[in-house]
Each structure stands twice: as C-alpha cells, then as structure tokens.
N, C-alpha and C. Protein backbone atom coordinates (compact mmCIF):
# COMPACT_ATOMS: atom_id res chain seq x y z
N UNK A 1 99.73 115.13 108.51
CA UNK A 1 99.94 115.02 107.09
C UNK A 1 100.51 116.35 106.58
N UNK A 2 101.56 116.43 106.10
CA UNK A 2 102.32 117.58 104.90
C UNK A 2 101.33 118.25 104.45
N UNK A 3 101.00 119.48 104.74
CA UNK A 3 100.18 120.69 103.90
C UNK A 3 100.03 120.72 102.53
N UNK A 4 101.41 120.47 101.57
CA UNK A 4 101.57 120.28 100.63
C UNK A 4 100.61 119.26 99.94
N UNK A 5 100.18 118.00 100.27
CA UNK A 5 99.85 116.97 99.76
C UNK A 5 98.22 117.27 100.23
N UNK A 6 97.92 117.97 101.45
CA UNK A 6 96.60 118.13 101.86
C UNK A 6 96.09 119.44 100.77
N UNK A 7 97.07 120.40 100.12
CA UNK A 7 96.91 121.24 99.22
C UNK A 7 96.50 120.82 97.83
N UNK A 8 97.07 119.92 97.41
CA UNK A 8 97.20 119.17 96.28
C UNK A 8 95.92 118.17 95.72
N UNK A 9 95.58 117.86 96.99
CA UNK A 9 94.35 116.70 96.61
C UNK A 9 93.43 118.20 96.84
N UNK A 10 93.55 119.19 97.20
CA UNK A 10 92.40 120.17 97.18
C UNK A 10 91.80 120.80 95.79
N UNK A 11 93.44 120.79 95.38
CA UNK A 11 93.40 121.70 93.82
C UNK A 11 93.00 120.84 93.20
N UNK A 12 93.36 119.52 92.93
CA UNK A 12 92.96 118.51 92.27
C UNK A 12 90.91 118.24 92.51
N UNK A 13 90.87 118.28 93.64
CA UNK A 13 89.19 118.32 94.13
C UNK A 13 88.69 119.39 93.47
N UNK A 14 88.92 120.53 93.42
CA UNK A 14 88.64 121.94 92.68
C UNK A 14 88.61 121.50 90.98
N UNK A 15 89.32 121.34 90.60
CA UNK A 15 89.85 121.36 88.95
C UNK A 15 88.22 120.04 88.65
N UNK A 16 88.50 119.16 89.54
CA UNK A 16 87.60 118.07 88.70
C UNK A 16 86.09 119.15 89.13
N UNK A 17 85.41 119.84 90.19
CA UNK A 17 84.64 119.80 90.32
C UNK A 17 84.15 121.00 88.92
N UNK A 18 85.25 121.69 88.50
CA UNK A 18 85.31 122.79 87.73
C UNK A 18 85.04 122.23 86.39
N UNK A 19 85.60 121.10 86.20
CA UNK A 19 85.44 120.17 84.66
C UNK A 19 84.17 119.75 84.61
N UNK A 20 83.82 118.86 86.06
CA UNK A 20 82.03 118.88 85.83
C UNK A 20 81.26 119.82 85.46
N UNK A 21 81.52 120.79 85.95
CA UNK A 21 80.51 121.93 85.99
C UNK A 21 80.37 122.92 84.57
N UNK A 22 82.01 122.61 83.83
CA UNK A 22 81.76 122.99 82.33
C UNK A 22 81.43 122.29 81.30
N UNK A 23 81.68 120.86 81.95
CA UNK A 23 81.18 119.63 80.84
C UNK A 23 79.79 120.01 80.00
N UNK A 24 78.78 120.54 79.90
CA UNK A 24 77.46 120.92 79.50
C UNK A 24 77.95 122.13 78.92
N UNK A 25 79.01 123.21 79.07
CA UNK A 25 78.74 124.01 78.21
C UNK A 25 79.79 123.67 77.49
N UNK A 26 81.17 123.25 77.63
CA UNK A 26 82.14 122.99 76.92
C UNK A 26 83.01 121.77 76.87
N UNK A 27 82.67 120.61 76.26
CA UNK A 27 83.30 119.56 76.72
C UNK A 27 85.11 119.54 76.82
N UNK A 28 85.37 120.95 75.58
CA UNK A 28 86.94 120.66 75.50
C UNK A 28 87.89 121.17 76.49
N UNK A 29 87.28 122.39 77.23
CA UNK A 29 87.64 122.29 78.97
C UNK A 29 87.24 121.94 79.63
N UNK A 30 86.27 121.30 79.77
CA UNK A 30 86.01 119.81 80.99
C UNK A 30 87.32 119.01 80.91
N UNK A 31 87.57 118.84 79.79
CA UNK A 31 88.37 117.74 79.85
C UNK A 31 89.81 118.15 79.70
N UNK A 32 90.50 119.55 79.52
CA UNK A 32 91.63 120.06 80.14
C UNK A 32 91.63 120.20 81.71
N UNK A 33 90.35 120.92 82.50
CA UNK A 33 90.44 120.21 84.03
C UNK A 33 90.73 119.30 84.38
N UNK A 34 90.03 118.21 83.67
CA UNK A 34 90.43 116.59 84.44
C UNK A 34 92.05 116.18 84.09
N UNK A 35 92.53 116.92 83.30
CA UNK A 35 94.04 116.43 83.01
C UNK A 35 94.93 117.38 83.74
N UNK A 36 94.34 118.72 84.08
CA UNK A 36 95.63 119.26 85.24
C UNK A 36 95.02 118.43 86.50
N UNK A 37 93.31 117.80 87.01
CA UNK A 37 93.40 117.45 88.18
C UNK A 37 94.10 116.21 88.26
N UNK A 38 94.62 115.59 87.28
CA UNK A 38 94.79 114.33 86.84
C UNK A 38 96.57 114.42 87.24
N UNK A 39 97.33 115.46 86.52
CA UNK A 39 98.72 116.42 86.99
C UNK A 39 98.74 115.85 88.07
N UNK A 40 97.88 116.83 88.71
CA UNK A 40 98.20 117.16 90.40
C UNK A 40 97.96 116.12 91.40
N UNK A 41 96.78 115.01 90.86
CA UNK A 41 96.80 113.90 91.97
C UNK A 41 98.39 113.13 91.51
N UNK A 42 99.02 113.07 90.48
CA UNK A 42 100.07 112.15 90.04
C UNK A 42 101.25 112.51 90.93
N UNK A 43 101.13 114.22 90.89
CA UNK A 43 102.18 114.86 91.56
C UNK A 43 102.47 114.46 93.16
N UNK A 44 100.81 114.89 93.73
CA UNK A 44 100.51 114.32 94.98
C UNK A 44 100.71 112.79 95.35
N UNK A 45 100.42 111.88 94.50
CA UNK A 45 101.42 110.13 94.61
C UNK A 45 102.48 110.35 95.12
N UNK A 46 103.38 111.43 94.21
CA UNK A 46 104.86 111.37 94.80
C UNK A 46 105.47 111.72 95.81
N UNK A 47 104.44 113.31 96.21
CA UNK A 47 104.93 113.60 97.25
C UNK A 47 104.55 112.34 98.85
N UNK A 48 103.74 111.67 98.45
CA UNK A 48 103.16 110.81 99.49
C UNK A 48 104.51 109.59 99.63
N UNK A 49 104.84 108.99 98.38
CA UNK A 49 105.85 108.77 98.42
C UNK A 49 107.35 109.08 99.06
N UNK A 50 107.46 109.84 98.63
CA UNK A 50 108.50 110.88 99.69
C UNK A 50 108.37 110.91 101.09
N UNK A 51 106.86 111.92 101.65
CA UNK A 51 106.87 111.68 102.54
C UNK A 51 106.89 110.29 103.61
N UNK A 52 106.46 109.47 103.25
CA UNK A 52 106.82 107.60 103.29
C UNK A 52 108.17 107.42 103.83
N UNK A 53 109.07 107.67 102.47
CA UNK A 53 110.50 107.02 102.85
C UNK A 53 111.07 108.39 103.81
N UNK A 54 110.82 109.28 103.95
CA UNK A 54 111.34 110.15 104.89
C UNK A 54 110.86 109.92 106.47
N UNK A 55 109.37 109.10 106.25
CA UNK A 55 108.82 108.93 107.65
C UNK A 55 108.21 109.96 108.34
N UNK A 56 108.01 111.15 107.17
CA UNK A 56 106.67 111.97 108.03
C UNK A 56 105.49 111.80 107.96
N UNK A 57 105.16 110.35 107.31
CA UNK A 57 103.64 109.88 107.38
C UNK A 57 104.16 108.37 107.94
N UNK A 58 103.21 107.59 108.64
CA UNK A 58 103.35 106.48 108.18
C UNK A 58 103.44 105.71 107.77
N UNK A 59 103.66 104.26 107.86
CA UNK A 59 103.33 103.71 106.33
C UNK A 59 101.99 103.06 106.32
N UNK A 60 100.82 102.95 107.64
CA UNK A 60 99.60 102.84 107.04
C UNK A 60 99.00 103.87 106.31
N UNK A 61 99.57 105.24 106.89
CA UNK A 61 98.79 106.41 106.48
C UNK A 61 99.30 106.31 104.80
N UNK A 62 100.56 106.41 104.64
CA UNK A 62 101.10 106.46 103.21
C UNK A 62 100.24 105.21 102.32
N UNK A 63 100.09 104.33 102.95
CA UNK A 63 99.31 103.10 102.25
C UNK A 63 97.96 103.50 101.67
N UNK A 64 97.25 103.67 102.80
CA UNK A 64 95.81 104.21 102.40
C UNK A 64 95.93 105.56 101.46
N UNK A 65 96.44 106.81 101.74
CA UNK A 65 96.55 107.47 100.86
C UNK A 65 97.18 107.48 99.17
N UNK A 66 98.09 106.19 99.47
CA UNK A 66 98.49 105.85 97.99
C UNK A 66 97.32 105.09 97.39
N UNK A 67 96.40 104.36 97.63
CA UNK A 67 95.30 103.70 97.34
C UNK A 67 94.25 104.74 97.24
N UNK A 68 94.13 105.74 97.70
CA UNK A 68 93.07 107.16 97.53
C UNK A 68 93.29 107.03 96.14
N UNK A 69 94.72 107.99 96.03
CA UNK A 69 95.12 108.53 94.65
C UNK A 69 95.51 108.05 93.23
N UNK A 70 95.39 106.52 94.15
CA UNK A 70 95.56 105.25 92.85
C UNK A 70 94.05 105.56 91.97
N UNK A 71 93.05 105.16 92.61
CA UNK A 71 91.81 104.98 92.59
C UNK A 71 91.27 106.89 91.99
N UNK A 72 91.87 107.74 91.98
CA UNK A 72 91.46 108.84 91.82
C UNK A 72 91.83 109.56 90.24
N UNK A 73 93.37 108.86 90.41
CA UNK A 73 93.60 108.60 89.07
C UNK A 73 93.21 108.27 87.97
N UNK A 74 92.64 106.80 88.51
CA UNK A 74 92.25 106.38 87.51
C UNK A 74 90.79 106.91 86.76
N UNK A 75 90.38 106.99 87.75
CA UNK A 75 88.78 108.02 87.19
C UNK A 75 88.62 109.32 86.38
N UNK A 76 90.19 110.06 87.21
CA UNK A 76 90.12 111.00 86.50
C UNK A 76 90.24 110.86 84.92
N UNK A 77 90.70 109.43 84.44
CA UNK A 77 91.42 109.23 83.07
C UNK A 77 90.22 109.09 82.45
C-alpha cells in the first residue's frame, strides 16, 4: 500500500482522537478536528482511487479500503 494513503488515514486517526479528547473542554475544536480528519480521509478516498486505476493496489485491496473510508466518513460527519 502507497505510504501516502497509509500516512493519511494516520493523520486523520490522530485529528479524530485529538477532537475526542478536547470535546469536554472545548466543543468548538473538537469539532474543527473532526472536519480536517474528515479533509484528510476524503483526500485519502482519492488517492485510493488513483492508486486503483494506476494498479498499485488492487482492486480487492482498493475495494475494501474504499469501504473503510466510506464508513469513516461518514462518522466523522
């Protein structure tokens, strides 16, 4: 898997765990975290995309990982 996209769902993992963790003292950056982690999983869709039609993932791997970030998305919203 592309570094890039294994980077991306990291920052994105970071940002949400960072929004939890301020939610109790500040709800109005909790919820600027969840919208850059929200950014970055959207960003990460595409690059998965990409990597897909270029064929440096598969297309089960691209499958399942587009269904991760579907599903990751949406939570983050």
């Amino acid at each position: 898997m592309p570094t890039t996209i294994t980077r991306l769902f990291g920052t994105a993992r970071d940002l949400i765990e960072r929004g939890a963790q301020s939610a109790t003292a500040s709800p109005k950056k909790a919820k600027g975290f969840v919208r850059k982690a929200e950014k970055a999983l959207k960003k990460d869709g595409k690059l998965v995309t990409r990597a897909a039609k270029k064929r440096t993932l598969s297309p089960d791997c691209a499958a399942a990982l587009t269904s991760l970030l579907t599903d990751a998305t949406n939570r983050a919203q």
